[in-house]
C-alpha atoms as a PDB file:
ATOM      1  CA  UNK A   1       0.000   0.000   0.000  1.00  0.00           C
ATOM      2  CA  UNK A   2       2.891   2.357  -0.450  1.00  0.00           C
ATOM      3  CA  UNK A   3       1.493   3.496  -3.754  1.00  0.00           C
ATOM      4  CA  UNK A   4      -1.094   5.104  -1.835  1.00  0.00           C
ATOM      5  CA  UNK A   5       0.532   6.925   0.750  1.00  0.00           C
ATOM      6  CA  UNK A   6       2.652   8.137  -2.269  1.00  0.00           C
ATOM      7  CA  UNK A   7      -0.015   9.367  -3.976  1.00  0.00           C
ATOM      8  CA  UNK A   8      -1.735  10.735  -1.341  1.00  0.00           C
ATOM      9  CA  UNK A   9      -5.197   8.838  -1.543  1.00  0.00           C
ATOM     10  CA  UNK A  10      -6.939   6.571   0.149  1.00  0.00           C
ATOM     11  CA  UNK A  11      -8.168   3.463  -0.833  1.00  0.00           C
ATOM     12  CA  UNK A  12     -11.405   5.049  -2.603  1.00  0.00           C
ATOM     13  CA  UNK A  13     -10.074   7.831  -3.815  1.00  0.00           C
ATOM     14  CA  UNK A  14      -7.296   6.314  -5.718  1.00  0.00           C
ATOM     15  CA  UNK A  15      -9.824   3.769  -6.990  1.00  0.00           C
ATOM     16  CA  UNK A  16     -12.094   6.790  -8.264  1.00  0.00           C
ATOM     17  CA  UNK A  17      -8.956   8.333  -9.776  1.00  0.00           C
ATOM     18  CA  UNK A  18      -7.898   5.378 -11.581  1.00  0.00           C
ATOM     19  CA  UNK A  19     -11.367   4.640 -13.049  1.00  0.00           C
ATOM     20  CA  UNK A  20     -11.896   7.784 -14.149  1.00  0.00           C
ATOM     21  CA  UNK A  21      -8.707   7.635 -16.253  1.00  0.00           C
ATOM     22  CA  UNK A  22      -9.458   4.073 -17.398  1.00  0.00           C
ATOM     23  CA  UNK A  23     -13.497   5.458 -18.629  1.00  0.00           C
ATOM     24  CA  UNK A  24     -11.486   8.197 -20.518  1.00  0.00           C
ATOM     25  CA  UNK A  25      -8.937   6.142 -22.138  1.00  0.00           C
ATOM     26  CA  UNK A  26     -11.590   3.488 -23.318  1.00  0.00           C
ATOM     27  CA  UNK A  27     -13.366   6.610 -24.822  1.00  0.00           C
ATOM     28  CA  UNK A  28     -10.276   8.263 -26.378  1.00  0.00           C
ATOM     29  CA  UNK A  29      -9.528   4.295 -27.920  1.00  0.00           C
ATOM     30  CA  UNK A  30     -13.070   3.876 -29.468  1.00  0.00           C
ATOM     31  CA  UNK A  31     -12.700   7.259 -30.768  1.00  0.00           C
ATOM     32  CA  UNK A  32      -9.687   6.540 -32.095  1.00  0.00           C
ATOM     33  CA  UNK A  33     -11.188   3.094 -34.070  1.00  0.00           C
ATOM     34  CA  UNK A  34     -14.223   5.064 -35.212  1.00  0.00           C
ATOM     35  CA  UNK A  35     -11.652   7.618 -36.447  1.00  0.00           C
ATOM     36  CA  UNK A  36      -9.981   4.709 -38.320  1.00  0.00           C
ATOM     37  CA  UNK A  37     -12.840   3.968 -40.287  1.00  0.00           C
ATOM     38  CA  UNK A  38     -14.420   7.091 -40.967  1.00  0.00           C
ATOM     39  CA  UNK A  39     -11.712  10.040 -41.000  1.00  0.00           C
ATOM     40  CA  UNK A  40     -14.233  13.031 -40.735  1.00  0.00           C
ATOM     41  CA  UNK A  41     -15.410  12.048 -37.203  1.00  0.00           C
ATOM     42  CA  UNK A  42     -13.760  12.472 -33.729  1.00  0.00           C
ATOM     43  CA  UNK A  43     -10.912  14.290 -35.459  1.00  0.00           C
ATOM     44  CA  UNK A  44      -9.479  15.501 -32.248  1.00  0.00           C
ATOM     45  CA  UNK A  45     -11.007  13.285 -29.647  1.00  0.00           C
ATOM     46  CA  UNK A  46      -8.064  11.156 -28.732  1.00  0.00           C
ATOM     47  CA  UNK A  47      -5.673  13.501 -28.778  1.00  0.00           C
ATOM     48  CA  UNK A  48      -7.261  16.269 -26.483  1.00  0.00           C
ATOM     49  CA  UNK A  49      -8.330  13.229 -24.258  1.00  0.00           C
ATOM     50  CA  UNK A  50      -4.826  12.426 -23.888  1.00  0.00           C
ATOM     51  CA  UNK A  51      -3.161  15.542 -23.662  1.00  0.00           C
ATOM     52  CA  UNK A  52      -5.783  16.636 -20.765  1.00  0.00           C
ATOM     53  CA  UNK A  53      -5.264  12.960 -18.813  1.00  0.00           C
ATOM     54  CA  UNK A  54      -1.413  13.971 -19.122  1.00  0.00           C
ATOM     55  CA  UNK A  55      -1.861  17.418 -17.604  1.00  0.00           C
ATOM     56  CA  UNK A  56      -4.404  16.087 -14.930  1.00  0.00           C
ATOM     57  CA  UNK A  57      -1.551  13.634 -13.629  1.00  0.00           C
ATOM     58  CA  UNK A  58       1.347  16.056 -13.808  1.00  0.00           C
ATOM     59  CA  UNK A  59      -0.640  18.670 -12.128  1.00  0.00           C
ATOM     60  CA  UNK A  60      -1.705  16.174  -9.372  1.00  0.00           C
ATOM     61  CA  UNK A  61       2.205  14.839  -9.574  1.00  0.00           C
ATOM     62  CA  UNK A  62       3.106  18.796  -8.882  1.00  0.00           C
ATOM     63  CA  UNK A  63       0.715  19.123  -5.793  1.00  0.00           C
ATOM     64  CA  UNK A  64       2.155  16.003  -4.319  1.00  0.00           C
ATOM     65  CA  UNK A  65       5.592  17.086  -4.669  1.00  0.00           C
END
C-alpha cells in the first residue's frame, strides 16, 4: 500500500482516480477506431483526451511534490 501513501489517496479515492482515467482512455480508444474507419469524425477526440489525462496527472504529480 505504499502506492497510496505516495499518492496521497486513500483506498477510494485512488480507486475513483484510476477509473476515471481508465473510462477516458476506453473513450479516447473507441474514438480513435471510429476515427480509423471514418476520418471526418472524432478528429481531435483522442488527442485532447490524452493531452488533458497527461496534464491532470502532472498537475496532481506537482501538488504532491
Amino acid at each position: 500500500m505504499n502506492h497510496l501513501k505516495e499518492a496521497g489517496m486513500t483506498y477510494f479515492q485512488h480507486m475513483r482516480h484510476a477509473m476515471q482515467i481508465s473510462i477516458l482512455l476506453f473513450i479516447a480508444a473507441t474514438c480513435c477506431a471510429i476515427h480509423s474507419l471514418f476520418p471526418f469524425v472524432f478528429k481531435k477526440t483522442a488527442s485532447n483526451t490524452i493531452k488533458y489525462l497527461m496534464n491532470n496527472v502532472i498537475s496532481r504529480q506537482i501538488q504532491r511534490d
